[in-house]
Each structure stands twice: as C-alpha cells, then as structure tokens.
PDB file of N, CA and C in Angstrom:
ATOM      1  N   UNK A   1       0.835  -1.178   0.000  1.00  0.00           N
ATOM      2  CA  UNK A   1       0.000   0.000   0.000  1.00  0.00           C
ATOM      3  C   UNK A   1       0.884   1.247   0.000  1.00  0.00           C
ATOM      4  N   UNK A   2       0.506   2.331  -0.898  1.00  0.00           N
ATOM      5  CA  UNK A   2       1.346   3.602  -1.079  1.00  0.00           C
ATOM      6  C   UNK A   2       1.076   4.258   0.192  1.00  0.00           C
ATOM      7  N   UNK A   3       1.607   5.400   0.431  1.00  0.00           N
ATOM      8  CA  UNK A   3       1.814   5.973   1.787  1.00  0.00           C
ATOM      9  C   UNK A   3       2.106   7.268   1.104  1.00  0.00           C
ATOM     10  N   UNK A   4       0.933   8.580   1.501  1.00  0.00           N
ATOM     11  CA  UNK A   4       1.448   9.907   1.092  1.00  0.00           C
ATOM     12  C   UNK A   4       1.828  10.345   2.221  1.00  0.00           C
ATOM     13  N   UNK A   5       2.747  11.684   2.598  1.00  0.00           N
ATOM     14  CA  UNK A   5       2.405  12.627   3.977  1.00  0.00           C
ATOM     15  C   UNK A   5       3.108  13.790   3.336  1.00  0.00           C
ATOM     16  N   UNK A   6       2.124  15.134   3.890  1.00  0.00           N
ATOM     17  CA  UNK A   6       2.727  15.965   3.309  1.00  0.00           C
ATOM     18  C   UNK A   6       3.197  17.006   4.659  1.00  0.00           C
ATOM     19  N   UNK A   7       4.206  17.995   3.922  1.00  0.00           N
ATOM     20  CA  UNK A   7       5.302  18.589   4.961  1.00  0.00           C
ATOM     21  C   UNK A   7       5.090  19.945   4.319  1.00  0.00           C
ATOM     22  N   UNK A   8       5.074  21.008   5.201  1.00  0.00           N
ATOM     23  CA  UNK A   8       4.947  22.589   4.409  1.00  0.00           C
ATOM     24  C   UNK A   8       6.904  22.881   4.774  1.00  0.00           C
ATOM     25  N   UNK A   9       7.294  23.330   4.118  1.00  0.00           N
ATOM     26  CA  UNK A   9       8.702  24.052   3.747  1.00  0.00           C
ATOM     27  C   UNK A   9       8.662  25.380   4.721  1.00  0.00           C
ATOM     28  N   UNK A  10       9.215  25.499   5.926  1.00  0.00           N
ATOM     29  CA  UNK A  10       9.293  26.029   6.705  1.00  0.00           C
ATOM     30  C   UNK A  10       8.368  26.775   6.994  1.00  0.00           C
ATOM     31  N   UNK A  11       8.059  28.431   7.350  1.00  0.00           N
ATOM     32  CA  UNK A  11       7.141  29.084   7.257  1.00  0.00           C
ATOM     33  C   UNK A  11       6.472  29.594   6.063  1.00  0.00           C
ATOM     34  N   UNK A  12       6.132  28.830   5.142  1.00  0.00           N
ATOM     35  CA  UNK A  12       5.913  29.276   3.814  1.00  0.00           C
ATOM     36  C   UNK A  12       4.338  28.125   3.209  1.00  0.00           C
ATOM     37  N   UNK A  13       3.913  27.833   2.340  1.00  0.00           N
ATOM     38  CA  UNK A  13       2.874  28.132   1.789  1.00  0.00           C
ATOM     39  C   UNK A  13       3.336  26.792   1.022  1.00  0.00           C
ATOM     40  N   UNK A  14       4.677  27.109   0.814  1.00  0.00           N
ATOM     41  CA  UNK A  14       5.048  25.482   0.103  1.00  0.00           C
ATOM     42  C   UNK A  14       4.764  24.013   0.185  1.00  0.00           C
ATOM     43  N   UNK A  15       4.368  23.621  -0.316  1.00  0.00           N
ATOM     44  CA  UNK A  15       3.678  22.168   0.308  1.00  0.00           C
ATOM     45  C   UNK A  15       4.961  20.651  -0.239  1.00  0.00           C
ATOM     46  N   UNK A  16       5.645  20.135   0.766  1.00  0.00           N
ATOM     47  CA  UNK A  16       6.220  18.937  -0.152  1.00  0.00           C
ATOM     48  C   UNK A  16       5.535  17.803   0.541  1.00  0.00           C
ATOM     49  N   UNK A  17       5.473  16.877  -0.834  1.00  0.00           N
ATOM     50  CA  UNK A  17       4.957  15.364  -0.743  1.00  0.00           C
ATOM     51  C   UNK A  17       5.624  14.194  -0.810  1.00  0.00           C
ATOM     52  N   UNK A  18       5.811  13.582   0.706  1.00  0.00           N
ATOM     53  CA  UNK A  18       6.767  12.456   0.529  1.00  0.00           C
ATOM     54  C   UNK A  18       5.442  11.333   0.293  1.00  0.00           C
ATOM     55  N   UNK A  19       5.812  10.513  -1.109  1.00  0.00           N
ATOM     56  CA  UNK A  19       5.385   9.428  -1.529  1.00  0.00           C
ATOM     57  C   UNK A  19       6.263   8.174  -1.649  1.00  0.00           C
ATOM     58  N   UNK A  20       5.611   7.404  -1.014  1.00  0.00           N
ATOM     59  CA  UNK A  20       6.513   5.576  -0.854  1.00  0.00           C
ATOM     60  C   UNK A  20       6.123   5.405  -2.395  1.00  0.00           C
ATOM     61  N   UNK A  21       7.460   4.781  -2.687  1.00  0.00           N
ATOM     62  CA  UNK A  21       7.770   3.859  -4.034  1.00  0.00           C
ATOM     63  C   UNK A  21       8.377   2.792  -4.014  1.00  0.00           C
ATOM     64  N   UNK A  22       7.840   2.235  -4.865  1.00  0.00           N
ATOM     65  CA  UNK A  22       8.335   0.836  -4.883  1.00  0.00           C
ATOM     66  C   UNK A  22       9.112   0.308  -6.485  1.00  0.00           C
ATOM     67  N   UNK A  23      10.247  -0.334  -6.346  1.00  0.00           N
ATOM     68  CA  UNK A  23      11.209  -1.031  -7.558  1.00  0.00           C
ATOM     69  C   UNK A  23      10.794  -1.682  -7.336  1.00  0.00           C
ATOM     70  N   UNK A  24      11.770  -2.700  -8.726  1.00  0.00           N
ATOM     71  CA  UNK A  24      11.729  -3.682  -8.855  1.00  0.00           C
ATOM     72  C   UNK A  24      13.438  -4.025  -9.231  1.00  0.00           C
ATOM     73  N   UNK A  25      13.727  -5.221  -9.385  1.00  0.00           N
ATOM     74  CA  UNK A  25      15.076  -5.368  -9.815  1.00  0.00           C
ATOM     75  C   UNK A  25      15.405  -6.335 -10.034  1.00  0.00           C
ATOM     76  N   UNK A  26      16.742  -6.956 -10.024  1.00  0.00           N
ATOM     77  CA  UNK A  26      17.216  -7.689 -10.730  1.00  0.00           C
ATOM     78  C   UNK A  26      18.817  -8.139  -9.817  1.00  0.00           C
ATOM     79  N   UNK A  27      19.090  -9.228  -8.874  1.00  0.00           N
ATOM     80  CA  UNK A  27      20.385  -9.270  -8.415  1.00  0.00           C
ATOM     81  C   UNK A  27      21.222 -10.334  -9.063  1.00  0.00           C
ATOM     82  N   UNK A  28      21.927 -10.403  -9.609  1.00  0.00           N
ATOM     83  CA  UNK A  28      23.333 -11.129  -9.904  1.00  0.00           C
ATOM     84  C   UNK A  28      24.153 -11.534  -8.518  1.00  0.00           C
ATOM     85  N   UNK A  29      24.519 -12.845  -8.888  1.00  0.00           N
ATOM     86  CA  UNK A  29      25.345 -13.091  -7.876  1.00  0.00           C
ATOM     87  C   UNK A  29      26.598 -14.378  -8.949  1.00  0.00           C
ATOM     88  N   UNK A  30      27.679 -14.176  -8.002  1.00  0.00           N
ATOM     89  CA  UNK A  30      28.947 -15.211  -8.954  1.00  0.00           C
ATOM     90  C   UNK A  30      29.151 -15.834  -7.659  1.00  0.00           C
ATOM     91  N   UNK A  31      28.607 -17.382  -7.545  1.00  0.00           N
ATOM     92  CA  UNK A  31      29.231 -18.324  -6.563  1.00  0.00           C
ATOM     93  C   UNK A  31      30.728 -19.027  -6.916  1.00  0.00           C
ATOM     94  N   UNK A  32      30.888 -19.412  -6.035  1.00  0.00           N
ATOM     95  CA  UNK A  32      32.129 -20.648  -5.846  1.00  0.00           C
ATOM     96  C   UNK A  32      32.295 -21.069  -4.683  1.00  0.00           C
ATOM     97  N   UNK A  33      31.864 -22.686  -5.066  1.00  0.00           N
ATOM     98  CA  UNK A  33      31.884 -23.323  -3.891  1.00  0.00           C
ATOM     99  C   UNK A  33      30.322 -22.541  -3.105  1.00  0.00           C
ATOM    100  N   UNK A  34      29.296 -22.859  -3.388  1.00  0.00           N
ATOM    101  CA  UNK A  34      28.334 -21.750  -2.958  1.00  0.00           C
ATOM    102  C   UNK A  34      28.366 -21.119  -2.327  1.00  0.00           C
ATOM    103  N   UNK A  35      29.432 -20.151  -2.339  1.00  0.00           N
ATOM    104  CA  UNK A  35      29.639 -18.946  -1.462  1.00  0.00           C
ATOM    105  C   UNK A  35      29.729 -17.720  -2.196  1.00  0.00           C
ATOM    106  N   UNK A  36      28.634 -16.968  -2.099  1.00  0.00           N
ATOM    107  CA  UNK A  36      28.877 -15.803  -2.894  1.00  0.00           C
ATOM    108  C   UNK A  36      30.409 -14.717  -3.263  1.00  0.00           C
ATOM    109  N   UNK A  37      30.940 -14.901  -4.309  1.00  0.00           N
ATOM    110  CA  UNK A  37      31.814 -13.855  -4.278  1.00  0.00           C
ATOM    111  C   UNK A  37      31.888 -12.651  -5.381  1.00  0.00           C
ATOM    112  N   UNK A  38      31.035 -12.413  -5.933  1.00  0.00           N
ATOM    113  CA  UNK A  38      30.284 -11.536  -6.761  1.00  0.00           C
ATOM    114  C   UNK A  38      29.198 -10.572  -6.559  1.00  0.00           C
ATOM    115  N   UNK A  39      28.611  -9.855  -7.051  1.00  0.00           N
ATOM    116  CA  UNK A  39      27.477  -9.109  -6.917  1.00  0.00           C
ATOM    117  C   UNK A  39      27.028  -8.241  -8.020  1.00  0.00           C
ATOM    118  N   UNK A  40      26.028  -7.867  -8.276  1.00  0.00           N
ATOM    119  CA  UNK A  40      26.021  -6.420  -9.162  1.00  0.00           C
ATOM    120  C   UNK A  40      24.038  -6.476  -8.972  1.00  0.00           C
ATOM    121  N   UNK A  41      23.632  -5.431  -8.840  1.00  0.00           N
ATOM    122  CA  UNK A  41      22.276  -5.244  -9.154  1.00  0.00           C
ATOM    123  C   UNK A  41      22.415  -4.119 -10.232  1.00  0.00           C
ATOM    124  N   UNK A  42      20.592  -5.057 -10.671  1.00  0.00           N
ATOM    125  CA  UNK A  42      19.942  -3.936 -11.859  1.00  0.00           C
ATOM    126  C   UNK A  42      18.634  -3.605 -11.429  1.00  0.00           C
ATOM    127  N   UNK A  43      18.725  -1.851 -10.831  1.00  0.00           N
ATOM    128  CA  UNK A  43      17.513  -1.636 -10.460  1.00  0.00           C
ATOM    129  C   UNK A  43      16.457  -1.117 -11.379  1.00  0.00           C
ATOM    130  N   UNK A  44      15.208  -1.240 -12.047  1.00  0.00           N
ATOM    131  CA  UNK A  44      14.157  -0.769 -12.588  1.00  0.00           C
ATOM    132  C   UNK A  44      13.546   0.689 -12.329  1.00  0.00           C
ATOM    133  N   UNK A  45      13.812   1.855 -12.567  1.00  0.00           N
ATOM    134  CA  UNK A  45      13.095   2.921 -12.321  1.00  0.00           C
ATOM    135  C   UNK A  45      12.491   3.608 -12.887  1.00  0.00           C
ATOM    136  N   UNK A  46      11.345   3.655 -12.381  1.00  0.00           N
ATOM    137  CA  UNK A  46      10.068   4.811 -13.257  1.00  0.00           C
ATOM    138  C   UNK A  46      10.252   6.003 -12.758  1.00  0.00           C
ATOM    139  N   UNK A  47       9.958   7.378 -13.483  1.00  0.00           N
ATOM    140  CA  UNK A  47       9.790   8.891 -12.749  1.00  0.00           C
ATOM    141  C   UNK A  47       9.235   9.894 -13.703  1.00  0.00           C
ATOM    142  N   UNK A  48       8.880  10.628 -13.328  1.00  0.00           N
ATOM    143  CA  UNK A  48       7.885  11.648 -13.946  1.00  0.00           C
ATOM    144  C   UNK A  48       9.014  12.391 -15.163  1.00  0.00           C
ATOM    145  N   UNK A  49      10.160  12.173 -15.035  1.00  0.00           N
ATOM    146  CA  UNK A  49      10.822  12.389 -16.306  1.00  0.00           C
ATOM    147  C   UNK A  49      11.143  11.965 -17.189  1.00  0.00           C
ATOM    148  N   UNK A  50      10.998  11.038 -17.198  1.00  0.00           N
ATOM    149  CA  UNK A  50      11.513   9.965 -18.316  1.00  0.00           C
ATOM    150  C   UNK A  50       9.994   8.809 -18.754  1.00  0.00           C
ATOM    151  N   UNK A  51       9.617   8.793 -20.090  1.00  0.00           N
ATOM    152  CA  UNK A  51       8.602   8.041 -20.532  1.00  0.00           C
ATOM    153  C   UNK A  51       8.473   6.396 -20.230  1.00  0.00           C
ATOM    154  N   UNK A  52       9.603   6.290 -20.240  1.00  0.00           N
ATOM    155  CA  UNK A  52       9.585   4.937 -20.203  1.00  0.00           C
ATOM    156  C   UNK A  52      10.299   4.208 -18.716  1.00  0.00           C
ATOM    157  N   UNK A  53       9.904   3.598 -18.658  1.00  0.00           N
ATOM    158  CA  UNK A  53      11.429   3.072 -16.967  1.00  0.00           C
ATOM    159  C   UNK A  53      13.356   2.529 -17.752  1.00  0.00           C
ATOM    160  N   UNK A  54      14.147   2.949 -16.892  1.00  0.00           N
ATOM    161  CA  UNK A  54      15.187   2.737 -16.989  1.00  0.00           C
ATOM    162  C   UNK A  54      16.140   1.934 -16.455  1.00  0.00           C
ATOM    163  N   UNK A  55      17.346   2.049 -16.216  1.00  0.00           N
ATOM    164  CA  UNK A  55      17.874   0.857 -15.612  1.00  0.00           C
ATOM    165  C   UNK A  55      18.834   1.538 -14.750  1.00  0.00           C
ATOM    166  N   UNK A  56      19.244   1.316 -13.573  1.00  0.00           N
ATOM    167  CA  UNK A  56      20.203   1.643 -12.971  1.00  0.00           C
ATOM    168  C   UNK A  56      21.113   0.633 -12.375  1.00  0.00           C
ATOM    169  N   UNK A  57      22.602   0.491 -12.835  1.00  0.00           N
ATOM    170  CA  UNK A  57      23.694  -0.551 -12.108  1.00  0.00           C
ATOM    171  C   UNK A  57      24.161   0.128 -10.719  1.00  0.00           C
ATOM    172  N   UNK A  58      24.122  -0.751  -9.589  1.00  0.00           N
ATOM    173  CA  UNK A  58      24.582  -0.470  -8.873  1.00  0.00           C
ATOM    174  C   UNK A  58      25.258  -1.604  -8.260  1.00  0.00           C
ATOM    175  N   UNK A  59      25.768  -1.066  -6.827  1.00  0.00           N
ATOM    176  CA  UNK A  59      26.809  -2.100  -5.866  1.00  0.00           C
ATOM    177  C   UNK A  59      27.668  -3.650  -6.117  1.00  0.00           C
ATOM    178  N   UNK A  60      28.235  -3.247  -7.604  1.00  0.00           N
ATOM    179  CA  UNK A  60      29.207  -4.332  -8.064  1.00  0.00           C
ATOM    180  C   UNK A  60      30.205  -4.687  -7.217  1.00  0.00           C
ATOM    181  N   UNK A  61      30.369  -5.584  -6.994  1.00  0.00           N
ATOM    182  CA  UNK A  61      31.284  -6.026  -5.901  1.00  0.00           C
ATOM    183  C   UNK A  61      31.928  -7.255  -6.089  1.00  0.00           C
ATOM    184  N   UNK A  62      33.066  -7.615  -5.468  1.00  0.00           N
ATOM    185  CA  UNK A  62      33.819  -8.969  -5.630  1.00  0.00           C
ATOM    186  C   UNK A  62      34.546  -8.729  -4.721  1.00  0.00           C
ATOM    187  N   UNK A  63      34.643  -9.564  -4.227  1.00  0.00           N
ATOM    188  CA  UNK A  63      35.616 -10.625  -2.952  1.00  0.00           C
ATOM    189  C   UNK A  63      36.937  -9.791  -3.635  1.00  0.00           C
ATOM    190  N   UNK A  64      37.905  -9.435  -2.330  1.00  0.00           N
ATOM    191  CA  UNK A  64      38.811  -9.220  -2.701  1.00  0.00           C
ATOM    192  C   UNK A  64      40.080  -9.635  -3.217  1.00  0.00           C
ATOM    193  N   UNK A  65      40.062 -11.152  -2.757  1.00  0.00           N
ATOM    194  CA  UNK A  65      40.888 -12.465  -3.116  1.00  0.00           C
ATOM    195  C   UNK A  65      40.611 -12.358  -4.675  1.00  0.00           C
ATOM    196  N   UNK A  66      39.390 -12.567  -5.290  1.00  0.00           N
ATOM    197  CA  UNK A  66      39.058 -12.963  -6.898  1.00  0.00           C
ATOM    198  C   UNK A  66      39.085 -11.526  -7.888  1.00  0.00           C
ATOM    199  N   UNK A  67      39.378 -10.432  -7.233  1.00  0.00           N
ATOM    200  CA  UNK A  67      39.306  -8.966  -8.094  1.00  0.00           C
ATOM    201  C   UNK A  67      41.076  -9.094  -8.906  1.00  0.00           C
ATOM    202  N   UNK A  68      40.329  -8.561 -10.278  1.00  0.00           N
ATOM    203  CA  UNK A  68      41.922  -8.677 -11.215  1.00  0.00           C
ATOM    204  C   UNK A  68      41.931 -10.229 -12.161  1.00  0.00           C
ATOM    205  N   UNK A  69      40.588 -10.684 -11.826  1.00  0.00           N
ATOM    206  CA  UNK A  69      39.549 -12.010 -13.167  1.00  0.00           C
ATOM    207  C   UNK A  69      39.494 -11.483 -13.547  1.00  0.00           C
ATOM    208  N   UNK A  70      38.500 -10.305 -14.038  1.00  0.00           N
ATOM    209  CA  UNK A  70      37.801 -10.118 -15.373  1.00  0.00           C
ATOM    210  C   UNK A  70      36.103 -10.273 -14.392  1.00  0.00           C
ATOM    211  N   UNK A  71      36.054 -10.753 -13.015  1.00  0.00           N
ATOM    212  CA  UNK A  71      34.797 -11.050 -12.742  1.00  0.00           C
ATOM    213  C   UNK A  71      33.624  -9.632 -12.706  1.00  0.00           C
ATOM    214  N   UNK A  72      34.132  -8.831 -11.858  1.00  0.00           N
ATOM    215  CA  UNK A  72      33.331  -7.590 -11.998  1.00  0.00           C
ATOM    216  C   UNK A  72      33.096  -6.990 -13.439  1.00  0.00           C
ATOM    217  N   UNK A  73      34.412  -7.060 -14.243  1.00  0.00           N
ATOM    218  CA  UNK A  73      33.429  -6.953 -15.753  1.00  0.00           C
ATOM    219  C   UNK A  73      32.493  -7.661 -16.258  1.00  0.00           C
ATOM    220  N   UNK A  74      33.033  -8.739 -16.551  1.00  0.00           N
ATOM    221  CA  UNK A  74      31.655 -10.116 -16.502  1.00  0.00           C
ATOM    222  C   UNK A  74      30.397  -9.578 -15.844  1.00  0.00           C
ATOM    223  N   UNK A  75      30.283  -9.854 -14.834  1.00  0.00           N
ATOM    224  CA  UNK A  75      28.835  -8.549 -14.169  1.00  0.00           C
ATOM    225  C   UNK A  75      28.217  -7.507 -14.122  1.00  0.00           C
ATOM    226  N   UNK A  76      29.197  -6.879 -15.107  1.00  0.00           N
ATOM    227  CA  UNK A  76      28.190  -5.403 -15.308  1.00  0.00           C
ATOM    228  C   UNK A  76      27.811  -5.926 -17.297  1.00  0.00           C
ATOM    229  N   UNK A  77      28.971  -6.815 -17.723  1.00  0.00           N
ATOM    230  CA  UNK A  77      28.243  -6.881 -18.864  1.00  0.00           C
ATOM    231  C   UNK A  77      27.139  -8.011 -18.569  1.00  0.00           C
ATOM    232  N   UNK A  78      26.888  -8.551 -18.066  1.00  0.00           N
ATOM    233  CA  UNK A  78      25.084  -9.480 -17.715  1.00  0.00           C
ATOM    234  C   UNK A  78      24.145  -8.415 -17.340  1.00  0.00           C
ATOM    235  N   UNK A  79      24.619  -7.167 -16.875  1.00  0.00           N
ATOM    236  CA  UNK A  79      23.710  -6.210 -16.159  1.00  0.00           C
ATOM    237  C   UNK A  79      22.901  -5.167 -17.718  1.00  0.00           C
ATOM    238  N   UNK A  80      24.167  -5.523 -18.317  1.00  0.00           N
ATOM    239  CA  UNK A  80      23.949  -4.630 -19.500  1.00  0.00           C
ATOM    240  C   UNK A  80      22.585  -5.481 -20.109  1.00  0.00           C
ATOM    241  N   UNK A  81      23.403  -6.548 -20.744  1.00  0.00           N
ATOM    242  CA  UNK A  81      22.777  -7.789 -21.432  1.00  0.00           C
ATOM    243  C   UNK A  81      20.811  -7.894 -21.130  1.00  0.00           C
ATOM    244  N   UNK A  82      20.722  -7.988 -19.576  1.00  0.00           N
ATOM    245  CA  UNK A  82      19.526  -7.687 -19.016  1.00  0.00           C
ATOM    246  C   UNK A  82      18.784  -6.722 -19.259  1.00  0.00           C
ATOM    247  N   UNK A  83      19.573  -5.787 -18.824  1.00  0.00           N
ATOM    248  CA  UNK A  83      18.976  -4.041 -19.253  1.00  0.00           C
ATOM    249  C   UNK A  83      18.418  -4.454 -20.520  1.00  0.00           C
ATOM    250  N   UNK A  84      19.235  -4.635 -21.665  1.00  0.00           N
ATOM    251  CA  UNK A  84      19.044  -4.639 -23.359  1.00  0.00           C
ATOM    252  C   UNK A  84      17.629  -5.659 -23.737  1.00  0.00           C
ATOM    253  N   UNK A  85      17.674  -6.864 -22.611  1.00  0.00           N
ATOM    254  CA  UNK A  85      16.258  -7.708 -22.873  1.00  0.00           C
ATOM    255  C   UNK A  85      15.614  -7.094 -22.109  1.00  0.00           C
ATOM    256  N   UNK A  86      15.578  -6.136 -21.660  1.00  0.00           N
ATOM    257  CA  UNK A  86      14.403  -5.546 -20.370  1.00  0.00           C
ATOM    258  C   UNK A  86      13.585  -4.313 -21.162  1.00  0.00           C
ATOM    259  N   UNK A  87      14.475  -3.829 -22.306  1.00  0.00           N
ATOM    260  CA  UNK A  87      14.072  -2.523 -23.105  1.00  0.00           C
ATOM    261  C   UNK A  87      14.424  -1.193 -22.425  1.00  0.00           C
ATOM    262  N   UNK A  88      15.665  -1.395 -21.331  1.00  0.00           N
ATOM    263  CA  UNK A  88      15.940  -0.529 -20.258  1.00  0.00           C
ATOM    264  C   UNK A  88      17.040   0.708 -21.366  1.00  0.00           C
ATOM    265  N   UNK A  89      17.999   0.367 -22.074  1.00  0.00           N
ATOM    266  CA  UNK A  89      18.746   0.734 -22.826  1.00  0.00           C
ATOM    267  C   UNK A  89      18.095   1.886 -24.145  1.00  0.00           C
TER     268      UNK A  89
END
C-alpha cells in the first residue's frame, strides 16, 4: 500500500509530498563453492521524467581475493545484457 504525507517548507505556503515507491530489480550473484563472491544489481526505475522506466547498475562487488579475473566486468556486462532484454537501454 502507497503511503502519502505531506510537509509545508518552513514558514511558507510550500507544500512537499513524501510518496513511498516501490522497484523492482534484478540481483546477480557469482558463486564458488556456494559462497557468494560476486554481486552487481539492476535496479528498474520509473519517474515523472523519463517516458519509459530505466535501468540503474549499482553495488558491483567482488571478494577481494578474486578482483583482477575479469569477474566484476563479466557482471556489469550481464547487467547490461539484461537491461538490453528488459528494453531498459
């Protein structure tokens, strides 16, 4: 359920509206040995500026032992790859 509340901007007339939103997304993970040592999300975002929803990469990550593979590239290009079947691109 959405959640409005609104806040006036100090002594003024101004009215702001905090509205709850909700994503959606997409997490990647690179095991070994099923232990996560990878990461990357692809978050989904809609907004009053943009017509269509978009894609945002965030918090790529790798174990510091396995950084200097090629793994964190590998993961942002699946992030891409996704985006491109998602129509995010």
């Amino acid at each position: 359920m959405r959640s409005t509340n609104s806040y006036f901007y100090r002594n003024t007339d101004f009215e702001i509206l905090e509205k709850e939103l909700f994503s959606s997304g997409v997490k990647f993970e690179l095991l070994k040995d099923k232990k996560v040592i990878g990461r990357a999300y692809l978050y989904l975002i809609k907004n009053d500026l943009h017509s269509e929803p978009y894609g945002l990469l965030e918090d790529v990550f790798v174990e510091e032992k396995f950084r200097g593979q090629g793994i964190g590239k590998k993961l942002v290009e699946m992030v891409i790859e996704k985006a491109r079947e998602l129509k995010l691109l």
